[in-house]
C-alpha atoms as a PDB file:
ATOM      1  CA  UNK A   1       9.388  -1.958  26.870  1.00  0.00           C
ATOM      2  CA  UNK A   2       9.254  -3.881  23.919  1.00  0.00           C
ATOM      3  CA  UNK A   3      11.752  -7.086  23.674  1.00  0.00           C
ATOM      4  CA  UNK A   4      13.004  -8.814  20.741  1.00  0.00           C
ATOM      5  CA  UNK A   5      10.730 -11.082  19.197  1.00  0.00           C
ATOM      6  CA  UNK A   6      11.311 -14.530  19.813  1.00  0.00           C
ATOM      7  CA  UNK A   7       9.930 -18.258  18.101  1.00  0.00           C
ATOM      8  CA  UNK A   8       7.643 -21.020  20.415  1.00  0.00           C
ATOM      9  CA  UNK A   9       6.467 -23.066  18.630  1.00  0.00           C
ATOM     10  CA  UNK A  10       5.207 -21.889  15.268  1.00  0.00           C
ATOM     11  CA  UNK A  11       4.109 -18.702  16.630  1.00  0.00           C
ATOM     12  CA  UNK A  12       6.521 -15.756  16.539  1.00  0.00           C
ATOM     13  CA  UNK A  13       5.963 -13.508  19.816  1.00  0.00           C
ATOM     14  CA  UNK A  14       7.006 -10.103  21.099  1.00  0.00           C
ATOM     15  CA  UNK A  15       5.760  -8.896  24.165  1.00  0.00           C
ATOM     16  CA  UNK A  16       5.257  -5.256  25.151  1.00  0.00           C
ATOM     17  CA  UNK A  17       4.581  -3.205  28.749  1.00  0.00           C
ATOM     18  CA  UNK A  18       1.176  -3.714  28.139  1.00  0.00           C
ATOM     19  CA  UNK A  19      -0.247  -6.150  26.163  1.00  0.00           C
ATOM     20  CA  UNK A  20       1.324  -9.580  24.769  1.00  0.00           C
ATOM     21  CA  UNK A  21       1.033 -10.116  20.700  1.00  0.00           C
ATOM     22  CA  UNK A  22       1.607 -12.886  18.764  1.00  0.00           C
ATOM     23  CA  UNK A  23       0.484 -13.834  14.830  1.00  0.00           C
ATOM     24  CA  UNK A  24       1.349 -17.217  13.459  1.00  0.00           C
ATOM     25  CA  UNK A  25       4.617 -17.959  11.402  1.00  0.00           C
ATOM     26  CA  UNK A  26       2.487 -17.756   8.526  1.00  0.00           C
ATOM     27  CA  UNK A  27       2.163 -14.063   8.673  1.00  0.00           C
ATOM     28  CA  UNK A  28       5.383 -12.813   9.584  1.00  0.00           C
ATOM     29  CA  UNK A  29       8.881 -13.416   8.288  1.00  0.00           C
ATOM     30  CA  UNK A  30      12.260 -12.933  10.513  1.00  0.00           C
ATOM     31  CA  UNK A  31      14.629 -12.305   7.606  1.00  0.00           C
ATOM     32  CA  UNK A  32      18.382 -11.806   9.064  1.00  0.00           C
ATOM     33  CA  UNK A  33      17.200 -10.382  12.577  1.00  0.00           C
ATOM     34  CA  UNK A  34      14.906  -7.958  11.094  1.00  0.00           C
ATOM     35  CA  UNK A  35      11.069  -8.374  11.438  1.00  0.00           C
ATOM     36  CA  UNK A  36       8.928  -8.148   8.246  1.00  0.00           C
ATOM     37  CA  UNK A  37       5.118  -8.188   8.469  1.00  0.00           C
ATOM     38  CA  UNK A  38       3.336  -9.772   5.765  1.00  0.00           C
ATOM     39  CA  UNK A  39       0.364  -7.276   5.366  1.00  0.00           C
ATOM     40  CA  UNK A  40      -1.738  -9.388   2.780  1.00  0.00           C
ATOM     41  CA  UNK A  41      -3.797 -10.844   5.449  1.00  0.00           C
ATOM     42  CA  UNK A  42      -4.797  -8.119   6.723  1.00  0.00           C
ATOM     43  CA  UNK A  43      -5.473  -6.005   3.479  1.00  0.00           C
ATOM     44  CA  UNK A  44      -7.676  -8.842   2.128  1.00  0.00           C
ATOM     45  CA  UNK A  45     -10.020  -8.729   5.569  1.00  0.00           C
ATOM     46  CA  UNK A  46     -10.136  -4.807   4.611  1.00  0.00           C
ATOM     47  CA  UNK A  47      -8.638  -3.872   8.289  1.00  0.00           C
ATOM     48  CA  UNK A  48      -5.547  -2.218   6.974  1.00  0.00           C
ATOM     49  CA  UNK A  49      -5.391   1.401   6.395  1.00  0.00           C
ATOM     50  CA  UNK A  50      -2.170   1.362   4.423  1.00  0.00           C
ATOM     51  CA  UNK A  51      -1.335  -0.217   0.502  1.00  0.00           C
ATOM     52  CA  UNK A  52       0.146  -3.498  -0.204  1.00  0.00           C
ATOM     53  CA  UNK A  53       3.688  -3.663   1.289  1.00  0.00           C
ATOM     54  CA  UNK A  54       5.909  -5.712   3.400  1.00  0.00           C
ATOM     55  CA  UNK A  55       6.515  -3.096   6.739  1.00  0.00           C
ATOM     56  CA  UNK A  56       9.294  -3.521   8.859  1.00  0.00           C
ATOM     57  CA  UNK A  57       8.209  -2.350  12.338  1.00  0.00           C
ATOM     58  CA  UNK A  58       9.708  -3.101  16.287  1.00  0.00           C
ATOM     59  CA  UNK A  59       6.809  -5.635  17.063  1.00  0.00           C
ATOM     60  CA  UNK A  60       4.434  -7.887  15.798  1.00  0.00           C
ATOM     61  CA  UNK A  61       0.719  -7.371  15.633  1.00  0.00           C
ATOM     62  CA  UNK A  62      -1.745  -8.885  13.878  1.00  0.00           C
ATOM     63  CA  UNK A  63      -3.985  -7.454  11.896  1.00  0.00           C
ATOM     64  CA  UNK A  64      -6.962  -8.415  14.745  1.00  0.00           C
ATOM     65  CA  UNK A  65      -4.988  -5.989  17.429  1.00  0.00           C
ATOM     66  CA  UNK A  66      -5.189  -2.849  15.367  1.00  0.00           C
ATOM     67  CA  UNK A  67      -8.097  -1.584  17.024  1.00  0.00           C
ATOM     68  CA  UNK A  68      -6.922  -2.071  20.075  1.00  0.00           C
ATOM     69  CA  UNK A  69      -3.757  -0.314  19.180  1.00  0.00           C
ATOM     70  CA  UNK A  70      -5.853   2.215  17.740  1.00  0.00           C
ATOM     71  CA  UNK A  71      -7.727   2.259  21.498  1.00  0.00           C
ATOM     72  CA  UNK A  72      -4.710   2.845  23.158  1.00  0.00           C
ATOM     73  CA  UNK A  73      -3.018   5.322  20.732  1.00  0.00           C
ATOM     74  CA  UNK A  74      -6.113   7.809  21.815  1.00  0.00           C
ATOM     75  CA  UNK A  75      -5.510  11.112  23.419  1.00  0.00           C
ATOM     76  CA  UNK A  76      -7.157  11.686  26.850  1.00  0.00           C
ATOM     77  CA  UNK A  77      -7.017  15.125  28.669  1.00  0.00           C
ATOM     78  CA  UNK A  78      -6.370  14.073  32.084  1.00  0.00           C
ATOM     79  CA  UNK A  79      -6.027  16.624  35.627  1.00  0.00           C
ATOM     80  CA  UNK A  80      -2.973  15.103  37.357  1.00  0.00           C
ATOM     81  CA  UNK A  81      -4.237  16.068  40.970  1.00  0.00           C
ATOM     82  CA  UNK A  82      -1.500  17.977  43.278  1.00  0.00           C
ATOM     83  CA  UNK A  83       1.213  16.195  46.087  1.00  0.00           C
ATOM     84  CA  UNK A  84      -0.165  15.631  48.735  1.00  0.00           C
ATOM     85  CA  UNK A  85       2.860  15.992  50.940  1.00  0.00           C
ATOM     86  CA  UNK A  86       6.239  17.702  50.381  1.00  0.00           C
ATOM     87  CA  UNK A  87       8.202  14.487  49.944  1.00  0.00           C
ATOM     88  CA  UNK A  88       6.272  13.237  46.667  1.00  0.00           C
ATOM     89  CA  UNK A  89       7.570  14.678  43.250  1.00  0.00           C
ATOM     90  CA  UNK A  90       6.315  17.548  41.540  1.00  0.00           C
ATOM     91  CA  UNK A  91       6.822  16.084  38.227  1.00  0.00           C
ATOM     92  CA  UNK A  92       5.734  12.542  36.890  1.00  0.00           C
ATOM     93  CA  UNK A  93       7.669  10.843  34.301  1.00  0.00           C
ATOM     94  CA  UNK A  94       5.386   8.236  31.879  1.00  0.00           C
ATOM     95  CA  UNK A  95       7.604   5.997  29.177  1.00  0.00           C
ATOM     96  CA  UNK A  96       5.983   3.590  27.330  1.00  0.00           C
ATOM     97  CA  UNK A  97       7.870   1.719  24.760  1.00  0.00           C
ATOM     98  CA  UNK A  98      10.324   4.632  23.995  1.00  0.00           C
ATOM     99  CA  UNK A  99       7.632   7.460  24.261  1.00  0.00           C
ATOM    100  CA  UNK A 100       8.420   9.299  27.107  1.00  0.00           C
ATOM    101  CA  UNK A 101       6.201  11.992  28.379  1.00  0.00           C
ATOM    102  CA  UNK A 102       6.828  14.777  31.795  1.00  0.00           C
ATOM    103  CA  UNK A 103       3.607  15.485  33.572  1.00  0.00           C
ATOM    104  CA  UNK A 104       3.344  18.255  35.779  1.00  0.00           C
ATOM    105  CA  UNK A 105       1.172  17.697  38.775  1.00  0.00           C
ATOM    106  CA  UNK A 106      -1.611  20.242  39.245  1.00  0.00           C
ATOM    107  CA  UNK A 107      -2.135  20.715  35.505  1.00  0.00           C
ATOM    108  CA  UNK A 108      -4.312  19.575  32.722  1.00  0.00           C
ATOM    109  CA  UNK A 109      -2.730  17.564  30.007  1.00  0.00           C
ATOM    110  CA  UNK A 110      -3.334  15.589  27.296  1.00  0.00           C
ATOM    111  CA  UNK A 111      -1.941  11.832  26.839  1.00  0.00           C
ATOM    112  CA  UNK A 112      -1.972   9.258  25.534  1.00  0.00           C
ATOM    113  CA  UNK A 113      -4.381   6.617  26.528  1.00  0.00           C
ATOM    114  CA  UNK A 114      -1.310   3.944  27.459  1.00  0.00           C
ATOM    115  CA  UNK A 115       0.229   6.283  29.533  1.00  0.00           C
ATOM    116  CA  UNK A 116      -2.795   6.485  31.556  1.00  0.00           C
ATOM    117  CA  UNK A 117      -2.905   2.937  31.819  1.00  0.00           C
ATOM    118  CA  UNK A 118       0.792   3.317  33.824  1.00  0.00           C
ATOM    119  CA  UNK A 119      -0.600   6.231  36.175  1.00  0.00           C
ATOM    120  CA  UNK A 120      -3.514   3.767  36.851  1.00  0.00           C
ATOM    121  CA  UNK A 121      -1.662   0.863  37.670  1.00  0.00           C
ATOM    122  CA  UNK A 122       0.930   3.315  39.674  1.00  0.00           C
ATOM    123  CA  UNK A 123       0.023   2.335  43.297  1.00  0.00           C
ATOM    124  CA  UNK A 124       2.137   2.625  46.872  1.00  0.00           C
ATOM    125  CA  UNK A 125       1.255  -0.045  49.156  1.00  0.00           C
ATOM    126  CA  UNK A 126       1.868   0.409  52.763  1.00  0.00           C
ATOM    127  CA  UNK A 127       1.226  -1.585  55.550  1.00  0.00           C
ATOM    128  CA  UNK A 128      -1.381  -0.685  57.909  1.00  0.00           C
ATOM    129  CA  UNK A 129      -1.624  -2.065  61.986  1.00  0.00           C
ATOM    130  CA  UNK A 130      -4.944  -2.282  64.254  1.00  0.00           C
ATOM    131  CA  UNK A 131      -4.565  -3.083  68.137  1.00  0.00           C
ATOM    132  CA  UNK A 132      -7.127  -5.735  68.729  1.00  0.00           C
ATOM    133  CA  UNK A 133      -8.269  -7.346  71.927  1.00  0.00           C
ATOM    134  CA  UNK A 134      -8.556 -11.362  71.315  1.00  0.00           C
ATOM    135  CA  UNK A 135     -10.834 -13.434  73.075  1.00  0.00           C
ATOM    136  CA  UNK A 136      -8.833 -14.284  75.977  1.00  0.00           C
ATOM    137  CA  UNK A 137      -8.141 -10.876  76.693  1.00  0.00           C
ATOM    138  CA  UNK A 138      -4.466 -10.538  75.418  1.00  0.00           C
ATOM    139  CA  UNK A 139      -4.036  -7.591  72.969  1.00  0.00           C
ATOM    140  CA  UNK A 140      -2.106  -7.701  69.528  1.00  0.00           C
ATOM    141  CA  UNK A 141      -1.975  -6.030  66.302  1.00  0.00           C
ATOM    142  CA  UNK A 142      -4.117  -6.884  62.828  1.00  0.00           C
ATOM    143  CA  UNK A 143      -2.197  -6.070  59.852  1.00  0.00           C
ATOM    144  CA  UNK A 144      -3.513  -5.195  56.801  1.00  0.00           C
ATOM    145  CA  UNK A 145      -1.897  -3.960  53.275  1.00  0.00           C
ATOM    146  CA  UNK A 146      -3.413  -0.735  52.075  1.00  0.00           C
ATOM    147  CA  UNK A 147      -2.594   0.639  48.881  1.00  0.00           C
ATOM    148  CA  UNK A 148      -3.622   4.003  47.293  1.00  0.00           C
ATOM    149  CA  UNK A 149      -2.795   5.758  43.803  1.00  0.00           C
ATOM    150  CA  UNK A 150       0.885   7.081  43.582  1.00  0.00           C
ATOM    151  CA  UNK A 151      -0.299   9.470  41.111  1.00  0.00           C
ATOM    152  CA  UNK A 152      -3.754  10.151  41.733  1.00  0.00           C
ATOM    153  CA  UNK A 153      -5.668  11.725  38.427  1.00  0.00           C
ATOM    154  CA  UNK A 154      -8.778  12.408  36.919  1.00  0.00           C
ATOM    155  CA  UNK A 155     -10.173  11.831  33.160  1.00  0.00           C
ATOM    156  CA  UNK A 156     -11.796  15.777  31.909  1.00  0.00           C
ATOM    157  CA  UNK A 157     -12.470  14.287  28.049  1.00  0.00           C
ATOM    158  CA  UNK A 158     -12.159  10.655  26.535  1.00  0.00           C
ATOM    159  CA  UNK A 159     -12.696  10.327  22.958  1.00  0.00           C
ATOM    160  CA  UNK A 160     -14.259   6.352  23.416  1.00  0.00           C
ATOM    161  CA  UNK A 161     -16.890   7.859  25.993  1.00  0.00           C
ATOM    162  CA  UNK A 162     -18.290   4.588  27.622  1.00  0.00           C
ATOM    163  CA  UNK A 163     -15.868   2.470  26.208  1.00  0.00           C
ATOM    164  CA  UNK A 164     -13.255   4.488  27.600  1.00  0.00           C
ATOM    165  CA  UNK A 165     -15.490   4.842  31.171  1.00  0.00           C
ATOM    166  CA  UNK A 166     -15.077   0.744  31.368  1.00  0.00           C
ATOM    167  CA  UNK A 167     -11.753   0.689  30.587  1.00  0.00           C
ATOM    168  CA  UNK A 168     -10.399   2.892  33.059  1.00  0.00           C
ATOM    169  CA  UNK A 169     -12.354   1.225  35.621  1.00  0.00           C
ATOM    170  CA  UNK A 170     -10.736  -1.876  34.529  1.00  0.00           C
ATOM    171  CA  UNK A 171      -7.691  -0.368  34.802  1.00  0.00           C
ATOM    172  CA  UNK A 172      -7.995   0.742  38.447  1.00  0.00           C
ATOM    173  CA  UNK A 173      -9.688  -2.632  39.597  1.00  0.00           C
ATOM    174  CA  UNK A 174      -6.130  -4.531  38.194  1.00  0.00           C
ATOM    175  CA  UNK A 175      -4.120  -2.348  40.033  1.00  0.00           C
ATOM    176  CA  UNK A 176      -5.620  -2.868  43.382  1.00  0.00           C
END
């Protein structure tokens, strides 16, 4: 969810579900509670794909994080695998930052790529016990935490191809 932005320092910040963003008081003007983005930075580098205006807009980027924004905006189609018992819900619910989608599981859909990032960091923990027999002969229990997918899926088409292949994996290895 994405908070109000807030000043440390002479950096303005604003920090989302799933990255953090920040651009120097330079670029960005807080005018009455209201966030305006100077865009002349970013227009003169050539990374902008809009004209010459101030944009208001509910958090600060800089012009740097557009293509990861433009990463995470992608479309994947994604198989959202079936319960595997009775007690787990038939239907997932993704929102990220106001966009709210209802998945279906056992059916192909297509979202967005920060939505998958929130079924890939979904994950139950549990904890798991061993009987062991010490050295002196006594017996006792080893406990381990185990943790597994909540919402176990699998990527059909990625528009970023390896890119997207790394990523994912990434994804998966932080949730663990």
């Amino acid at each position: 969810m994405a908070t109000s932005p807030r000043k440390r320092g002479t950096t303005i910040q604003t920090n989302t579900f799933e990255r953090k963003g920040a651009m120097d008081a330079a670029a960005a003007q807080i005018i009455q509670g209201a966030v305006k983005v100077n865009v002349a930075k970013a227009l003169q580098t050539g990374d902008a794909p809009f004209e010459a205006q101030e944009i208001a807009v509910e958090k600060i980027i800089s012009p740097d994080q557009i293509p990861l924004e433009a990463f995470m905006a992608q479309e994947l189609e994604i198989h959202l695998m079936d319960a595997a018992t009775e007690d787990e819900p038939q239907f997932v619910e993704v929102n990220v930052n106001g966009h709210y989608r209802m998945l279906v599981r056992g059916e192909t859909h297509m979202v967005r790529r920060y939505h998958v990032a929130v079924l890939a960091q979904a994950k139950d923990q549990r904890l798991q016990q061993k009987k062991i027999v010490n050295g002196d002969g006594s017996m006792g229990f080893e406990e381990k935490m185990v943790s597994r997918q909540m919402y176990p899926f699998s990527i059909v088409s990625d528009p970023a191809g390896r890119r997207g292949a790394e990523w994912i994996k990434q994804q998966l290895a932080n949730a663990r």
